[in-house]
C-alpha atoms as a PDB file:
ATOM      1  CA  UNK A   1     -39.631  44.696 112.384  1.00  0.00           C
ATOM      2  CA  UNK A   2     -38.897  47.119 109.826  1.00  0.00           C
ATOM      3  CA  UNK A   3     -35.527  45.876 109.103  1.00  0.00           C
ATOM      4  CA  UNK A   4     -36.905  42.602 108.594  1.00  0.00           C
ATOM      5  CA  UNK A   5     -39.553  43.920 105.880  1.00  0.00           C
ATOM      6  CA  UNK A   6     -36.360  46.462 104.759  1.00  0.00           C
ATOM      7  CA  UNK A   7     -34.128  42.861 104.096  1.00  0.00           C
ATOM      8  CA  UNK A   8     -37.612  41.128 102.483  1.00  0.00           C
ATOM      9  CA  UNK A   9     -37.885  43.810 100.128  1.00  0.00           C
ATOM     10  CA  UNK A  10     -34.579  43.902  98.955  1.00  0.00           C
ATOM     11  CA  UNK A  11     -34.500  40.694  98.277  1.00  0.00           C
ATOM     12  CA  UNK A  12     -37.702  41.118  96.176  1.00  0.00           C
ATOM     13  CA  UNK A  13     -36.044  44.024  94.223  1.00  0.00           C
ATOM     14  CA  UNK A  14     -33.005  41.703  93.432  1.00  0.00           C
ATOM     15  CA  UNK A  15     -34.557  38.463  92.715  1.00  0.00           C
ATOM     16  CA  UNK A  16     -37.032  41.317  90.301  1.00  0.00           C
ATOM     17  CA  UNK A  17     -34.129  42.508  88.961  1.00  0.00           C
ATOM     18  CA  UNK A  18     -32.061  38.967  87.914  1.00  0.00           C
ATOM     19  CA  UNK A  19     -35.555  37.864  86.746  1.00  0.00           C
ATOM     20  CA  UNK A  20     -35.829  40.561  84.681  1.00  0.00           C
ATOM     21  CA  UNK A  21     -32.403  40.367  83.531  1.00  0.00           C
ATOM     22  CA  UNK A  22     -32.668  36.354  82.391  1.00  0.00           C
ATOM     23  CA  UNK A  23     -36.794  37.250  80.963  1.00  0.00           C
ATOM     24  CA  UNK A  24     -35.200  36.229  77.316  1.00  0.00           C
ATOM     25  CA  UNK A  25     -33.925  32.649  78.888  1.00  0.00           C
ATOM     26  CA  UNK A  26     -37.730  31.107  79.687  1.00  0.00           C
ATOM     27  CA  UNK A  27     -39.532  30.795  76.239  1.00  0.00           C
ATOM     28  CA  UNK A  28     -36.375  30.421  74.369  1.00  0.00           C
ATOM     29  CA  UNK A  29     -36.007  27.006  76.703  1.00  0.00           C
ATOM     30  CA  UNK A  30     -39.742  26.150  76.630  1.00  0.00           C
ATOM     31  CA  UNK A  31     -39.610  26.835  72.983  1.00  0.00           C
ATOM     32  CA  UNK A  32     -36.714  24.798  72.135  1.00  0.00           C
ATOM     33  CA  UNK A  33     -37.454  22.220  73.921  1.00  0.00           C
ATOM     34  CA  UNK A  34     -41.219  21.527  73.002  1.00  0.00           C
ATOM     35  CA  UNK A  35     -39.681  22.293  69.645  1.00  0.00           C
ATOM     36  CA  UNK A  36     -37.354  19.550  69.238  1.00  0.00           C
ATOM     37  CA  UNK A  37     -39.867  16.895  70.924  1.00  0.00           C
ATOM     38  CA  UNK A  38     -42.178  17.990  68.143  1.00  0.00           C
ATOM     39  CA  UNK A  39     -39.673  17.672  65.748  1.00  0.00           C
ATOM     40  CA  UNK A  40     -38.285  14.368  66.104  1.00  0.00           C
ATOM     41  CA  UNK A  41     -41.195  12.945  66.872  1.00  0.00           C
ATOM     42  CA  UNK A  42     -42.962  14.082  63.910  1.00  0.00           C
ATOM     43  CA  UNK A  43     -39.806  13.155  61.763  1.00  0.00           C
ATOM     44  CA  UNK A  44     -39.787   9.913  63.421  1.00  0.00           C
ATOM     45  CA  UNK A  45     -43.703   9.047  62.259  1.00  0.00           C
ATOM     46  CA  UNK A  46     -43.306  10.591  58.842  1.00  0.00           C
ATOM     47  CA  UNK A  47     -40.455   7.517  58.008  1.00  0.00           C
ATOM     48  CA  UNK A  48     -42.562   5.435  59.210  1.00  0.00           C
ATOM     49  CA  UNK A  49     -46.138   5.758  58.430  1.00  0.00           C
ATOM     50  CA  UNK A  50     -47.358   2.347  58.066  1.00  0.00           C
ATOM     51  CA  UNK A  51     -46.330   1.865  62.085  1.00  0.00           C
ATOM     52  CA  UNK A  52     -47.998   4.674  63.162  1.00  0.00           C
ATOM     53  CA  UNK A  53     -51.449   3.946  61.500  1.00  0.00           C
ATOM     54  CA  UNK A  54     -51.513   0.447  62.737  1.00  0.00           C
ATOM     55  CA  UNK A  55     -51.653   2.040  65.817  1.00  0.00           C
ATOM     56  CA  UNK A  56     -54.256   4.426  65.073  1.00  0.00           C
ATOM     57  CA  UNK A  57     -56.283   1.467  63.600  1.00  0.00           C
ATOM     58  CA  UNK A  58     -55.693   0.349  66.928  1.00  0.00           C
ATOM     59  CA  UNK A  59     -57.280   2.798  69.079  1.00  0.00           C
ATOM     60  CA  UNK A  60     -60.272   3.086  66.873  1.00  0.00           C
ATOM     61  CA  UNK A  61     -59.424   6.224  65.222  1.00  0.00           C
ATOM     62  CA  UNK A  62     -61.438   7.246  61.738  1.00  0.00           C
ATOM     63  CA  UNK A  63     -59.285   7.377  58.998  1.00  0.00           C
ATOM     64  CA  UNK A  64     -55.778   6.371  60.412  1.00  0.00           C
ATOM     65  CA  UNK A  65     -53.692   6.518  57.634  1.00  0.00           C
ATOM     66  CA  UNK A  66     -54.903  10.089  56.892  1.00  0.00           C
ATOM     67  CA  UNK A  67     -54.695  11.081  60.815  1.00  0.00           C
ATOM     68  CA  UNK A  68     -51.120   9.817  60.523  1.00  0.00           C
ATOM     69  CA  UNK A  69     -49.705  11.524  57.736  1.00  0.00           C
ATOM     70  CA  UNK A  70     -51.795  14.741  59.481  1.00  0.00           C
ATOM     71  CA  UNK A  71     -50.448  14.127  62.756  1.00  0.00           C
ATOM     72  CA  UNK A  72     -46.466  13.577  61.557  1.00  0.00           C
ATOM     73  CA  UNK A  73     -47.015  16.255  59.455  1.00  0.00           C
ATOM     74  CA  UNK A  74     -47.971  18.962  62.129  1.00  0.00           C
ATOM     75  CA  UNK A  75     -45.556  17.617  64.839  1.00  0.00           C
ATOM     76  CA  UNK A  76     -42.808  18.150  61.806  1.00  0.00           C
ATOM     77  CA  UNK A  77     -43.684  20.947  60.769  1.00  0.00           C
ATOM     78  CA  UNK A  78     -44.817  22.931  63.492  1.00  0.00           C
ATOM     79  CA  UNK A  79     -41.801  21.637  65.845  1.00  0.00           C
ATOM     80  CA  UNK A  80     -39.916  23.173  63.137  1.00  0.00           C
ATOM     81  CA  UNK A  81     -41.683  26.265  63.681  1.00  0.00           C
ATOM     82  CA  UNK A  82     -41.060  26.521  67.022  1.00  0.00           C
ATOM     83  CA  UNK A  83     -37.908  25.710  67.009  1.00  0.00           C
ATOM     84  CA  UNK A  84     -37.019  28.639  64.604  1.00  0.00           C
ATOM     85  CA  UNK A  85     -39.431  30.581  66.940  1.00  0.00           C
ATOM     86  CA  UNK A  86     -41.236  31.444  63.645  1.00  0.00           C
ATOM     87  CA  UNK A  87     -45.022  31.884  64.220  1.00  0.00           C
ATOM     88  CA  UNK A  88     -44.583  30.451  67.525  1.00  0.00           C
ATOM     89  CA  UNK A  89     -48.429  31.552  68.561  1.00  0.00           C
ATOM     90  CA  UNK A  90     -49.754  29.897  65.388  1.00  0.00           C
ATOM     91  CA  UNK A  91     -47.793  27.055  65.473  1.00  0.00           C
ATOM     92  CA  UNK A  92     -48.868  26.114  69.264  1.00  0.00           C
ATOM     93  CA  UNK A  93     -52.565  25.828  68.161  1.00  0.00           C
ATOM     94  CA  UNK A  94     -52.354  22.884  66.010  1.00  0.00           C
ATOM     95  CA  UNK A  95     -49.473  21.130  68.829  1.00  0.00           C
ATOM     96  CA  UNK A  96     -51.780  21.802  71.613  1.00  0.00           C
ATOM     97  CA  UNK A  97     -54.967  19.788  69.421  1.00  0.00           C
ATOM     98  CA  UNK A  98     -52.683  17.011  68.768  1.00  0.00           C
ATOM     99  CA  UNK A  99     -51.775  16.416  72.582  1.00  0.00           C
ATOM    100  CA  UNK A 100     -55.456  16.740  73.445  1.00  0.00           C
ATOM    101  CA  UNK A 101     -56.344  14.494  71.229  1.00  0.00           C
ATOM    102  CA  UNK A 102     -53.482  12.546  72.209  1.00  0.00           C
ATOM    103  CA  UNK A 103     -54.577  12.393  75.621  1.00  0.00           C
ATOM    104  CA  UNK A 104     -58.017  11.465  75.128  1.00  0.00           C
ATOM    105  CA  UNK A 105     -57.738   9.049  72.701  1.00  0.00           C
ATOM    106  CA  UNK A 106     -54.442   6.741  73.675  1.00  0.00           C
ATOM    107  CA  UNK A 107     -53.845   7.662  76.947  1.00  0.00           C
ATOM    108  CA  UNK A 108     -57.561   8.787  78.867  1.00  0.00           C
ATOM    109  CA  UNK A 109     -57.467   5.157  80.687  1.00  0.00           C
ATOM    110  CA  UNK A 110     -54.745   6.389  82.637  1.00  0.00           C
ATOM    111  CA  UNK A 111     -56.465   9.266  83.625  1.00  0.00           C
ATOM    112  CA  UNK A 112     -58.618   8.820  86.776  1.00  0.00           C
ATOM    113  CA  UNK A 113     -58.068  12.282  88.686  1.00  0.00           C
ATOM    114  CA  UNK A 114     -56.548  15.673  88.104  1.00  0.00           C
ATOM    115  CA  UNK A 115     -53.373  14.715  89.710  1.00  0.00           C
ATOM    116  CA  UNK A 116     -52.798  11.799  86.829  1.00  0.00           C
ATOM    117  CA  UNK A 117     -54.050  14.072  83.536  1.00  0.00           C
ATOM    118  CA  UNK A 118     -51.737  17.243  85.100  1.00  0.00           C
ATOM    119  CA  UNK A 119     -48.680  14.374  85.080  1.00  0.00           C
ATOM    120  CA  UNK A 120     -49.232  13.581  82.037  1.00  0.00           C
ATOM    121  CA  UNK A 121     -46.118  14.747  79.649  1.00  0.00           C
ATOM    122  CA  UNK A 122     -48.739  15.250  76.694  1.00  0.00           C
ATOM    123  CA  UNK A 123     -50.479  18.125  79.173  1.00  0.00           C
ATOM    124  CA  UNK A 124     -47.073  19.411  79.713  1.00  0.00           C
ATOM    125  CA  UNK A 125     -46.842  20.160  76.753  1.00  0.00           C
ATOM    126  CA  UNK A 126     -49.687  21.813  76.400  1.00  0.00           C
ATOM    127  CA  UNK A 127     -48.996  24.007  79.357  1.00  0.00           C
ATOM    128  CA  UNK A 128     -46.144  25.494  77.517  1.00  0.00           C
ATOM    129  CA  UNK A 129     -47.513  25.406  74.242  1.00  0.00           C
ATOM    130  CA  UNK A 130     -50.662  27.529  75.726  1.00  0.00           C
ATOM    131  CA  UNK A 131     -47.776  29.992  77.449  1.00  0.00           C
ATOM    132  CA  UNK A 132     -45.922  29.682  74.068  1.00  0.00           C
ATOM    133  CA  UNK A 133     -49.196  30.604  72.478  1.00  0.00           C
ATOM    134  CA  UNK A 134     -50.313  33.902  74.774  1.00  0.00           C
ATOM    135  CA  UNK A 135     -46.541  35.146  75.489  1.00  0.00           C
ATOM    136  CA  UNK A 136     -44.879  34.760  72.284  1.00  0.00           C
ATOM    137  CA  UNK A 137     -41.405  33.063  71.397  1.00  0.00           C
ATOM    138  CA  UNK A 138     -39.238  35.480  73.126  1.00  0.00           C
ATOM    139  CA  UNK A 139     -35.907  37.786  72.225  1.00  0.00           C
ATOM    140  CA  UNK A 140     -34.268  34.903  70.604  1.00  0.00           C
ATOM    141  CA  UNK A 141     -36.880  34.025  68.016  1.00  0.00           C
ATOM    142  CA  UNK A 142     -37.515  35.217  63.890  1.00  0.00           C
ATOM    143  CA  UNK A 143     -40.801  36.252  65.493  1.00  0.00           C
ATOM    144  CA  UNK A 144     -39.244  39.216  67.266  1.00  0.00           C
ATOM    145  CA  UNK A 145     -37.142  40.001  64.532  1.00  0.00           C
ATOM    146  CA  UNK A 146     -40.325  40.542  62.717  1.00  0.00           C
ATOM    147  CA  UNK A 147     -41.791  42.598  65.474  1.00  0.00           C
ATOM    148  CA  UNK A 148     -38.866  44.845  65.451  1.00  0.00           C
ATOM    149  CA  UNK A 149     -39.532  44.827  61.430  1.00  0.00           C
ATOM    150  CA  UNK A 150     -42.812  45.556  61.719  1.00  0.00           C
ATOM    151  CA  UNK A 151     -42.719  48.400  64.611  1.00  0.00           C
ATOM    152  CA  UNK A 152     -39.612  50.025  62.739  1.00  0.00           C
ATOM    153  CA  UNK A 153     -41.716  49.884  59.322  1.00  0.00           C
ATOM    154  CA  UNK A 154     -45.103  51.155  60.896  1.00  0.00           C
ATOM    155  CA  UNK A 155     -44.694  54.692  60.957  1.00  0.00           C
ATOM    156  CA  UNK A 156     -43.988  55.110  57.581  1.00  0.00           C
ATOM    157  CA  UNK A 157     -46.444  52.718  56.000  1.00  0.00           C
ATOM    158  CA  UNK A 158     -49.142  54.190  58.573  1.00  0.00           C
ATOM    159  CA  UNK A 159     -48.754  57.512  57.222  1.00  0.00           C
ATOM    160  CA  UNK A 160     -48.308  56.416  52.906  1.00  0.00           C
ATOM    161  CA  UNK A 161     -51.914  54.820  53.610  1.00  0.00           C
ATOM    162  CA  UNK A 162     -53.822  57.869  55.117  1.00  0.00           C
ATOM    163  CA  UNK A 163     -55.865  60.042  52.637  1.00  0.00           C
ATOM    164  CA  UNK A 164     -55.289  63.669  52.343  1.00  0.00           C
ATOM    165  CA  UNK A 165     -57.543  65.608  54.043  1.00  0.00           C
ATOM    166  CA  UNK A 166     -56.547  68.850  51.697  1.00  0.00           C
ATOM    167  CA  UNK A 167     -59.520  70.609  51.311  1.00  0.00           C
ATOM    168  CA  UNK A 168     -59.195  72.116  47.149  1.00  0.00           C
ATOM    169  CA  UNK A 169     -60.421  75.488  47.042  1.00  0.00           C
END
């Protein structure tokens, strides 16, 4: 029995270690990918507008042309974000309204259990854009390459800002 556990917990240790090894690989994927969806599809809508709020006028939506040009406009712009992996975790908030909006206004009449709103690519997308949002963009991102900034920087500036606490005499 205890070479069976021995054999299971090797295996753990080298399926930890490759894991751990490839850690940089998952948001750089998630983030490209939900990047460039955002990205084209906002770049799509912004050249044409007039399409996309007929539609909106369509499902009943309060000012469509404005919710168009605001809609195009954040899939552009943050899908450009995130695919720089440039204020990933800000960028994700706005994405992740748009898709629940999405959802609830064009496509909630497919939606009739859990099973059909979790198949859903639009909640997809918000699955990674909420792991996007809590984990950050990853090695391969400007985002760490501010971090790294930022933590090399900190000492320094930490200590320029602190009064003296020289007593005069």
């Amino acid at each position: 029995m205890s070479r069976v556990l021995d054999t299971i917990v090797s295996l753990w240790d080298l399926a930890t270690r490759v894991g751990n090894a490839f850690s940089w690989l998952s948001p750089a994927v998630a983030r490209l990918t939900v990047g460039l969806v955002f990205f084209q599809s906002g770049w799509g809508k912004l050249h044409d507008l007039a399409k996309v709020t007929d539609y909106f006028t369509e499902l009943g939506l309060p000012a469509p042309a404005f919710q168009a040009g605001l809609t195009s406009t954040t899939e552009f712009v943050c899908g450009s974000l995130l695919l720089l992996g440039l204020c990933t975790r800000l960028a994700a908030v706005p994405l992740t309204i748009t898709m629940m909006v999405a959802i609830r206004t064009a496509l909630w009449s497919q939606v009739d259990s859990l099973g059909s709103l979790f198949g859903l690519a639009e909640f997809l997308y918000i699955t990674l854009l909420l792991w996007l949002g809590t984990a950050g963009a990853g090695p391969l991102s400007v985002d760490w390459l501010i971090e790294r900034y930022r933590e090399h920087r900190a000492p320094s500036a930490f200590f320029r800002s602190q009064p003296s606490n020289a007593i005069a005499h």
